[in-house]
Protein backbone atom coordinates (compact mmCIF):
# COMPACT_ATOMS: atom_id res chain seq x y z
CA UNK A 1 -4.45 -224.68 -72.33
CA UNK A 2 -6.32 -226.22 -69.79
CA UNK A 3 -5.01 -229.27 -67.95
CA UNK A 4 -6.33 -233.22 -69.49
CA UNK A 5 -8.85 -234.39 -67.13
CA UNK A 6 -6.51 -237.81 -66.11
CA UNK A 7 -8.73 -239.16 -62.88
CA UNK A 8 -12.00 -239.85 -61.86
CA UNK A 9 -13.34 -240.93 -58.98
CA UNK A 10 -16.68 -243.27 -58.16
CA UNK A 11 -17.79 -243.24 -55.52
CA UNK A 12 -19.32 -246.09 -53.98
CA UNK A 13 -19.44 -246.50 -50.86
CA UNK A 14 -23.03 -246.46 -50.09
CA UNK A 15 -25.29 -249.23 -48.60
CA UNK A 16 -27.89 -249.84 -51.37
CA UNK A 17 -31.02 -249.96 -49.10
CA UNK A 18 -33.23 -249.04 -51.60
CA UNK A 19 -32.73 -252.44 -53.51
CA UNK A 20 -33.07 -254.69 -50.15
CA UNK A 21 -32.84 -257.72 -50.34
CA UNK A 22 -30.91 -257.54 -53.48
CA UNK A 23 -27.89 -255.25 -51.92
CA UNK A 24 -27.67 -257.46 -48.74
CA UNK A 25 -24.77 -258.89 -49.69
CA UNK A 26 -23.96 -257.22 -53.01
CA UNK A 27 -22.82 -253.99 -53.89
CA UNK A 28 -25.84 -252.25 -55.90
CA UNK A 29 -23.49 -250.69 -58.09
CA UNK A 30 -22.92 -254.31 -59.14
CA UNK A 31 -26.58 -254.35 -60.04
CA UNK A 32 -26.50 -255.36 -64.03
CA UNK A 33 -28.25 -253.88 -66.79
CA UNK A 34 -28.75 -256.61 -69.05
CA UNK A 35 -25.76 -258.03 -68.54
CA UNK A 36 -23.23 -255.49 -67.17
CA UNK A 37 -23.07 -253.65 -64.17
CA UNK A 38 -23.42 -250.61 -63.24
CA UNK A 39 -19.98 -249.68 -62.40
CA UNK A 40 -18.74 -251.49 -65.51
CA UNK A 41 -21.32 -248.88 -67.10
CA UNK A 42 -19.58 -245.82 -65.62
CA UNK A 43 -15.49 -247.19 -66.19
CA UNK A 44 -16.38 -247.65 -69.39
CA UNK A 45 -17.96 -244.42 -70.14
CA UNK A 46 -14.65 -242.76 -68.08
CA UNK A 47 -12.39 -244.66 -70.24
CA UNK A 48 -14.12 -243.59 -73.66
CA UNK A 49 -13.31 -239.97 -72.19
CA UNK A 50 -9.55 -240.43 -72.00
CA UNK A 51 -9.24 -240.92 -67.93
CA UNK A 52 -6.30 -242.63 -67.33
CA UNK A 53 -6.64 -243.57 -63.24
CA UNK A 54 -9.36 -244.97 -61.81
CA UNK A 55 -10.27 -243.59 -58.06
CA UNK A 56 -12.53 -245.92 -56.09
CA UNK A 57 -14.34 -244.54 -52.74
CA UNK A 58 -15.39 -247.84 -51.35
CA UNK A 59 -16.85 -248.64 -47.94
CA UNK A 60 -17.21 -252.37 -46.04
CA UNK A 61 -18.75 -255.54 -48.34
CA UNK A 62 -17.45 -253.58 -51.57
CA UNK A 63 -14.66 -255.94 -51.97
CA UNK A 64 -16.85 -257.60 -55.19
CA UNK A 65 -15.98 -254.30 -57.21
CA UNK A 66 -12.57 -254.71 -56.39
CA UNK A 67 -12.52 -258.41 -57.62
CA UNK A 68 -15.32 -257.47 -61.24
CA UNK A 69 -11.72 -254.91 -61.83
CA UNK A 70 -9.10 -257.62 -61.43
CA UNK A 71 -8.19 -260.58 -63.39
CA UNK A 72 -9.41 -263.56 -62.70
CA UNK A 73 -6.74 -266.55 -63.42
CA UNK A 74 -9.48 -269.42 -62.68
CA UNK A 75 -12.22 -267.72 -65.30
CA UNK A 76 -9.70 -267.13 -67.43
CA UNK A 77 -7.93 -270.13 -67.60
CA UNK A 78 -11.50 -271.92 -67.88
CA UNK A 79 -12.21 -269.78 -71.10
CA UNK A 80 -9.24 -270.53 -72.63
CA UNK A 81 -9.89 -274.41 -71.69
CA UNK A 82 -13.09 -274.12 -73.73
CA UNK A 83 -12.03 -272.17 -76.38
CA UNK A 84 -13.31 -268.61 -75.54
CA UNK A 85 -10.87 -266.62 -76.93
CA UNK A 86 -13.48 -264.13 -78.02
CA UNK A 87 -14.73 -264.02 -74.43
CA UNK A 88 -11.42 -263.20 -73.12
CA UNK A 89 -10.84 -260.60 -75.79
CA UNK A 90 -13.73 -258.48 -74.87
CA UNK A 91 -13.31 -258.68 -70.90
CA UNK A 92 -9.64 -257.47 -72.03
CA UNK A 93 -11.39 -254.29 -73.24
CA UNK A 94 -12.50 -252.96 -70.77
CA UNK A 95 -10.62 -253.87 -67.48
CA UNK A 96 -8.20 -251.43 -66.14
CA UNK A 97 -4.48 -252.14 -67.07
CA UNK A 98 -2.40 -253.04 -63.90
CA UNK A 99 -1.43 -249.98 -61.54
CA UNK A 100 -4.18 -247.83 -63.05
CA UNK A 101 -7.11 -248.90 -60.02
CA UNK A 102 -6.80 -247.11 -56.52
CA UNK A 103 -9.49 -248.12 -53.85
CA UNK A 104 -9.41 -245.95 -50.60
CA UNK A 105 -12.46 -246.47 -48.00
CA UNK A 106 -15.20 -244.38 -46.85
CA UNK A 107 -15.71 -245.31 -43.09
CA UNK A 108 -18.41 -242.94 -42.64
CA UNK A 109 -21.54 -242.56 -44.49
CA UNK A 110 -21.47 -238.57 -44.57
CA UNK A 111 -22.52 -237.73 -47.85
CA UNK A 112 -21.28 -237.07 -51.74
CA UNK A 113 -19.34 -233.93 -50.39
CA UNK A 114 -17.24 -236.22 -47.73
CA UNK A 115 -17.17 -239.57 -50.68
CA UNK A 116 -15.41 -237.39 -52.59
CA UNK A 117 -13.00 -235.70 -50.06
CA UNK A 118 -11.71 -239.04 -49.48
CA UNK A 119 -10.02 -239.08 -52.48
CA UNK A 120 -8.39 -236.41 -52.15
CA UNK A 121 -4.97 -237.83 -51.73
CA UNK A 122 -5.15 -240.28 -54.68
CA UNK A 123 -6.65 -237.21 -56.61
CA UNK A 124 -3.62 -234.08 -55.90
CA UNK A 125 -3.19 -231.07 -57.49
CA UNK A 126 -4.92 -231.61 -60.77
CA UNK A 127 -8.73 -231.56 -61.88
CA UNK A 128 -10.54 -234.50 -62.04
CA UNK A 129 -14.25 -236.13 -62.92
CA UNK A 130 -16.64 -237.80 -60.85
CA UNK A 131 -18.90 -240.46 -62.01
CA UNK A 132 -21.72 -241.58 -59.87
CA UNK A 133 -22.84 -245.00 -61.16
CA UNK A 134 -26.62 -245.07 -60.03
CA UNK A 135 -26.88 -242.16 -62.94
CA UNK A 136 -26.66 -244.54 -66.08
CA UNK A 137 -26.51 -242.13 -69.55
CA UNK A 138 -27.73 -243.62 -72.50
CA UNK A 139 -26.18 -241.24 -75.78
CA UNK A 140 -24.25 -241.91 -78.83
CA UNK A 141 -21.07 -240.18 -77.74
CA UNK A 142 -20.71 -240.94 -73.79
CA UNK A 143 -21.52 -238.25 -71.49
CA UNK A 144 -18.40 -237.41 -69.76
CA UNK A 145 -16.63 -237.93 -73.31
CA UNK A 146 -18.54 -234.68 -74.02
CA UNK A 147 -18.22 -232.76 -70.88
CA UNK A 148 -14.43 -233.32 -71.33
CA UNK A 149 -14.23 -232.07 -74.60
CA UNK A 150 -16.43 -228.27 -73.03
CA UNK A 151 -13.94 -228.40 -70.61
CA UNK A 152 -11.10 -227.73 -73.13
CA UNK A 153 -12.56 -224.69 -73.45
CA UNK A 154 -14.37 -223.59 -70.00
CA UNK A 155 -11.98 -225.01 -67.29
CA UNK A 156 -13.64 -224.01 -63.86
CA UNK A 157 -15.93 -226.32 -62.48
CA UNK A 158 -18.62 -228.14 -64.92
CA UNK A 159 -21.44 -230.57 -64.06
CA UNK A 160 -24.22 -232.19 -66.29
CA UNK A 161 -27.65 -230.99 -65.96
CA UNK A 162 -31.04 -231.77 -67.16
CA UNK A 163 -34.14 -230.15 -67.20
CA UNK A 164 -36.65 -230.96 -64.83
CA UNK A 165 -40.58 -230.67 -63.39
CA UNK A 166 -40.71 -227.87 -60.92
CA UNK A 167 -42.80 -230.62 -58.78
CA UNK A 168 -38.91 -232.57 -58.90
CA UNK A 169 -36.72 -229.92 -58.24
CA UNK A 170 -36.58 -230.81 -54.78
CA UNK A 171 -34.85 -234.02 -55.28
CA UNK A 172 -31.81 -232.63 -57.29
CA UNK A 173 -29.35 -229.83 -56.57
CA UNK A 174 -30.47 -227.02 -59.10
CA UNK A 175 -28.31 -223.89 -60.82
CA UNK A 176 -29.19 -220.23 -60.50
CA UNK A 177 -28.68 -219.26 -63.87
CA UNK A 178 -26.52 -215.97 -64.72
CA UNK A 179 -26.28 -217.20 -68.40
CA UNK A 180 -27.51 -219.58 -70.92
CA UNK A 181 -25.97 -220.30 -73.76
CA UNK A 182 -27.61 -223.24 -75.29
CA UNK A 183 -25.80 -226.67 -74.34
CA UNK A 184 -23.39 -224.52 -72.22
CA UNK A 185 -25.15 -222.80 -69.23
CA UNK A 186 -22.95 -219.87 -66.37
CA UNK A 187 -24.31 -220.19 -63.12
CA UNK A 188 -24.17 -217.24 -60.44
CA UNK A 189 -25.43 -219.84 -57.71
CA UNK A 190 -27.14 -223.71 -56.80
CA UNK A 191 -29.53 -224.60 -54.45
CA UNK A 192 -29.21 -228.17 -53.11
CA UNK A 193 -32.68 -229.63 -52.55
CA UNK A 194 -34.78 -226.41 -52.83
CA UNK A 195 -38.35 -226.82 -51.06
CA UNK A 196 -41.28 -227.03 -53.38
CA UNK A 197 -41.59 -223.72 -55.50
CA UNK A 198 -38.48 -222.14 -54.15
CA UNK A 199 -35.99 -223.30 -57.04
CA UNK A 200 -34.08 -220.98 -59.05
CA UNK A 201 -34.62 -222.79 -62.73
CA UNK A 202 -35.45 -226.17 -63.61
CA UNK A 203 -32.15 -226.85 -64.21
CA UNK A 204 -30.98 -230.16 -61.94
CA UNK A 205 -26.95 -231.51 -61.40
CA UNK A 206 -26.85 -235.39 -62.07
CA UNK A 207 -24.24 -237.33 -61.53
CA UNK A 208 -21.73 -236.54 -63.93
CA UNK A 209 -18.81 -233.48 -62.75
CA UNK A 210 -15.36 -232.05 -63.67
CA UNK A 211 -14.26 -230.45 -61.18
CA UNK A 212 -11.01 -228.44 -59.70
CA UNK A 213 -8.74 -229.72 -56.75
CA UNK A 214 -9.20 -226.35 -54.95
CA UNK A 215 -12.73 -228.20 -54.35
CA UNK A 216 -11.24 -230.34 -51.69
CA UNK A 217 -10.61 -227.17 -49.29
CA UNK A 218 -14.41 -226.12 -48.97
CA UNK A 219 -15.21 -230.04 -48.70
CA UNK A 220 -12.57 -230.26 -45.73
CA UNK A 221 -14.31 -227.75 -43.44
CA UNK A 222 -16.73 -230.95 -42.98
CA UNK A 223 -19.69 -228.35 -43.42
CA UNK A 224 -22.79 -229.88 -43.31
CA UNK A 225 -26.16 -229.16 -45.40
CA UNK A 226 -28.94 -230.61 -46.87
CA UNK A 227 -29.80 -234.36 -45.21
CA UNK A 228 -27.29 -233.88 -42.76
CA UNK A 229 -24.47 -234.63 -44.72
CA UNK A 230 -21.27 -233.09 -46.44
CA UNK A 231 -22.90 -231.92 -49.79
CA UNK A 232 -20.87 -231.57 -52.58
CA UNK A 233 -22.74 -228.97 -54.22
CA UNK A 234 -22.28 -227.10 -51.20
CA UNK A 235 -18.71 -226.99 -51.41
CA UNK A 236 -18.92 -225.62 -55.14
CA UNK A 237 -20.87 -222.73 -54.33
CA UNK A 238 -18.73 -221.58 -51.88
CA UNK A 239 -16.21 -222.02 -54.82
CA UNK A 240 -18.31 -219.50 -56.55
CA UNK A 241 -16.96 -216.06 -58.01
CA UNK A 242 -13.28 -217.25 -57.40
CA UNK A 243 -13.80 -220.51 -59.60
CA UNK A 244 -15.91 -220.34 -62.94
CA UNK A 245 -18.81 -222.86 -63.15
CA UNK A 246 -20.94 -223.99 -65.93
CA UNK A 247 -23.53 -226.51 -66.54
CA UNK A 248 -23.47 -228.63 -69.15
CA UNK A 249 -26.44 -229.75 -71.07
CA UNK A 250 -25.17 -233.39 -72.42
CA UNK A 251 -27.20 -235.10 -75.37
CA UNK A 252 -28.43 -238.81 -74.24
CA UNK A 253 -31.05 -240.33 -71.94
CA UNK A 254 -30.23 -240.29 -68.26
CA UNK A 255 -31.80 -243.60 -65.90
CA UNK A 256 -32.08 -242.92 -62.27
CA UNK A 257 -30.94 -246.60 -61.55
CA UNK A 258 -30.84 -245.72 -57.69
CA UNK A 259 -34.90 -245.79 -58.18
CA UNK A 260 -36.81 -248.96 -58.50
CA UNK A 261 -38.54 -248.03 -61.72
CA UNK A 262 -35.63 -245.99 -63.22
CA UNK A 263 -33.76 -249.31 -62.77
CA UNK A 264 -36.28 -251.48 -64.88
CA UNK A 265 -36.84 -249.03 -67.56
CA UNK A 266 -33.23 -248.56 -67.84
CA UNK A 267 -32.72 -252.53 -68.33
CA UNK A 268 -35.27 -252.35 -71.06
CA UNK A 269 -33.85 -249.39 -73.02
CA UNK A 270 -30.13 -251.22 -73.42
CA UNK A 271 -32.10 -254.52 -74.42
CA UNK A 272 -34.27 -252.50 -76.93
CA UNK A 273 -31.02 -251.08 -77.99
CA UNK A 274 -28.57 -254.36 -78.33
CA UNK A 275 -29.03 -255.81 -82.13
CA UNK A 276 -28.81 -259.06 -80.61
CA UNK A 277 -31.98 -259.06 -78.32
CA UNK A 278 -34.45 -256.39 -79.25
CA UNK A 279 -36.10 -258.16 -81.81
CA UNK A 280 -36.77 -260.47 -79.15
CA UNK A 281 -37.28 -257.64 -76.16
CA UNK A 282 -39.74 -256.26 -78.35
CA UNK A 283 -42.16 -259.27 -78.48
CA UNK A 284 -41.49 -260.05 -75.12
CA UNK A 285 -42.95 -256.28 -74.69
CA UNK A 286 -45.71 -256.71 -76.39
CA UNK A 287 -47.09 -259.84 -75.43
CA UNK A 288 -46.79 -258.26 -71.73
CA UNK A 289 -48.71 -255.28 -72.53
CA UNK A 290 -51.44 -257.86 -74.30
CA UNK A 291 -52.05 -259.64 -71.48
CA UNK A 292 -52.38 -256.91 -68.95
């Protein structure tokens, strides 16, 4: 039987620059689709998969994530002043329980591959998931809910994947293929960043991975690839023919919400989706597209 995934880890450490001036002086992670952030997005979606501990790889002026996970006496003794039980009730949901929250910093900005690395020490001897926020999954059973159930029966390494354009490929880390099996997909090899035409398949990593401790080893040798940085995927194929690795194809709608545009669209795909504002979204949507 293969071990219960138990930890994942987020990392967050990076600067946001993309969203400027937005991410001056907040976190983008704590950018929020409708009305939840982005982080909230991905704890939730960890929780719904059975993790248990909660792995943090923050850097400087990320202290607001650490304060969204903690309870707040002053809100919460204002709720309770006015009468918002309910209020309380659903924040209860969803924040951590006490002791289950480790935050340990990134000081350099080296890359995914080094983020992760970090964590190493909070992580030990035991497999774990990875959960980048800016990658926002919309699907009726969460996305690492499913990967975790495959990995009952793969073990090895496993990561989400998603077709893409070959014009694209270039942006993503992409799998050589050995196998395909439908949702479930053996890789012999991945390319991180291929140049234009060179990729193996059109099949791209997001940000969604289970992955073994033995991962930590390749990621200490502080190798560096693609960008300049410590790439994770890097590490994995060196893992390659002593570790099994797969590629899962997850059902649901993935939102780049580290791009501009992905960001927007994603904000009006939860509002179309929320019984309590589409109606409203919808008209908003088309009066828009009227007037344009």
């Amino acid at each position: 039987m293969v071990n219960t995934v138990r930890k994942a880890v987020f990392p967050v450490g990076g600067l946001g620059t993309r969203f400027l001036p937005a991410t001056k002086s907040m976190p983008k992670e704590m950018l929020p689709i409708v009305d939840k952030p982005l982080i909230q997005h991905a704890v939730e979606e960890a929780q719904a998969a059975g993790i248990e501990e909660f792995i943090f790889v923050t850097g400087r002026g990320k202290t607001t994530i650490e304060d969204h996970f903690d309870r707040s006496f002053e809100l919460h003794d204002l709720l309770k002043a006015r009468g918002r039980d309910d209020v309380i009730a659903e924040i209860a949901t969803w924040l951590p329980s006490a002791g289950t929250v480790a935050y340990t910093r990134q000081q350099e900005p080296l890359g995914l591959g080094h983020a992760v690395w970090c964590a190493r020490n909070l992580v030990g001897n035991e497999p774990f998931a990875v959960l980048l926020a800016d990658d926002l999954i919309l699907s009726e059973s969460p996305c690492l809910r499913q990967m975790v159930d495959t990995y009952q029966e793969t073990g090895g390494n496993l990561v989400a994947v998603m077709e893409v354009s070959p014009e694209h490929a270039s942006r993503y880390g992409v799998l050589d293929v050995a196998a395909d099996r439908g949702k479930l997909v053996e890789a012999r090899g991945l390319v991180e960043k291929p140049p234009a035409g060179s990729a193996p398949s059109n099949l791209a990593i997001i940000g969604r991975y289970i992955l073994r401790p033995e991962v930590f080893e390749h990621l200490g040798n502080a190798t560096k690839g693609a960008g300049d940085e410590i790439q994770l995927t890097d590490a994995l194929a060196a893992m390659l023919g002593a570790t099994p690795f797969f590629g899962y194809r997850y059902e649901g709608v993935r939102f780049d919400c580290g791009d501009k545009v992905g960001f927007l669209h994603a904000n009006l795909a939860y509002a179309l989706a929320r019984s309590d504002m589409s109606e409203d979204v919808r008209a908003i949507v088309r009066e828009i597209a009227q007037t344009l």
